[in-house]
Structure formats: structure tokens, C-alpha cells
Protein backbone atom coordinates (compact mmCIF):
# COMPACT_ATOMS: atom_id res chain seq x y z
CA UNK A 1 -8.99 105.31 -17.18
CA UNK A 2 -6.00 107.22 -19.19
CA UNK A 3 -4.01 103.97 -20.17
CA UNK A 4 -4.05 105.17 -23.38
CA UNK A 5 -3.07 108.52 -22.79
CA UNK A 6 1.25 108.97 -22.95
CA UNK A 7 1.04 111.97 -20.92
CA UNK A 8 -0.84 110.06 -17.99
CA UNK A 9 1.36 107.01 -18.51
CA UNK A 10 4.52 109.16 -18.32
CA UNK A 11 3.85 110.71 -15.04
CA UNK A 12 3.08 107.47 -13.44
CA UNK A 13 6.06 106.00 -14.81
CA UNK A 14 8.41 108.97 -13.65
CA UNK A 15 9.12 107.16 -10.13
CA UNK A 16 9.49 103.62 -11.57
CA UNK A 17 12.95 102.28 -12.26
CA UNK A 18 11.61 99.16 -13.99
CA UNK A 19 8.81 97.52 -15.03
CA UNK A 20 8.21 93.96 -16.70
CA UNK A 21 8.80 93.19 -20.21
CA UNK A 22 6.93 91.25 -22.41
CA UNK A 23 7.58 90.43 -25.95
CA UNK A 24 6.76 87.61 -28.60
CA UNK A 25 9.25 85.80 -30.32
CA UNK A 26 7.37 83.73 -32.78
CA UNK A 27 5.32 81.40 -31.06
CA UNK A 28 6.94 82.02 -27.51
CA UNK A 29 6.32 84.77 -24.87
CA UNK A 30 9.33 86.02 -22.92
CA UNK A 31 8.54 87.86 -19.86
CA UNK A 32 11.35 89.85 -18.45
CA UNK A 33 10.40 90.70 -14.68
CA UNK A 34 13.72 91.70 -12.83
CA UNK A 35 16.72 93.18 -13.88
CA UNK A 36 19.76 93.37 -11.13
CA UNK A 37 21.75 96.67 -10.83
CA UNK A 38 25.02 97.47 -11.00
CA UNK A 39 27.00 100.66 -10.80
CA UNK A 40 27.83 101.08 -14.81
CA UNK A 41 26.51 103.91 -15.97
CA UNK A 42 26.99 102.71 -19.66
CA UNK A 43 23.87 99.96 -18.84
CA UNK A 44 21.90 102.96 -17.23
CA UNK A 45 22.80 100.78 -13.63
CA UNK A 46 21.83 97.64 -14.89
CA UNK A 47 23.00 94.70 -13.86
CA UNK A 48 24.12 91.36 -15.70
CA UNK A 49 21.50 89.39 -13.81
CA UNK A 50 17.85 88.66 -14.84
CA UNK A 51 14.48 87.02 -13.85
CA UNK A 52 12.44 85.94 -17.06
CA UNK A 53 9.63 83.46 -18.30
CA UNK A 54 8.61 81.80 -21.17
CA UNK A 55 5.13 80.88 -21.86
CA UNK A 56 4.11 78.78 -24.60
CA UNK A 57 0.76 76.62 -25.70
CA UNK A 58 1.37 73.38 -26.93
CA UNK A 59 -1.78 71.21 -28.36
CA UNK A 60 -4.40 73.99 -26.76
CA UNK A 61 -2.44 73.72 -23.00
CA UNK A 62 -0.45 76.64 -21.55
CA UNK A 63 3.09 75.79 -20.26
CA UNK A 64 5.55 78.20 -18.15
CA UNK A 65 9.19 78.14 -18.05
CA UNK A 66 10.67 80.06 -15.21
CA UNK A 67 14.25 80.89 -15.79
């Protein structure tokens, strides 16, 4: 379907101001989802505010922390 092409994912990106985060920090997932803005160019408009969540499997079971 072209997720695996950059030139496809660029163009469909081109509109977007922001979409989610996900990264692994040893055994924990943090999942970055909003971002506020602000007016500070320096941040490229972003904001100090944030939406995350970290997801984590304990003893085969799948726990969520929303921040």
C-alpha cells in the first residue's frame, strides 16, 4: 500500500502538524499522543503541555498508564 515508500509517506504527512509518538525505553512503551502549542518559534509552536502513555507487561498481562 506505499507505507514503505518515503516519498508516499512524505506527501501524506505534508498537511499533518503532529502525529503520535511511540518509543521503547527498556522494558516500557511511551506513547506521546498530543502536544499543546504555543507561539515560540524556537519549539517549532510547541507547547509545554503533553498527553502520553505508558504500556508495560508484567507476569504475561498488559497494563496502561495514562498520564
Amino acid at each position: 500500500m506505499g507505507w514503505n515508500n518515503e516519498n508516499i509517506l512524505e506527501i501524506l504527512k505534508n498537511d499533518i502538524e503532529f502525529f503520535s509518538i511511540m518509543c521503547l525505553i527498556e522494558k516500557y512503551k511511551i506513547f506521546l499522543y498530543v502536544i499543546s502549542c504555543s507561539s515560540n518559534e524556537k519549539w517549532r509552536h510547541a507547547g509545554s503541555d503533553f498527553q502520553s502513555s505508558i504500556i508495560h507487561t508484567f507476569e504475561k498481562k498488559q497494563g496502561i498508564f495514562v498520564l
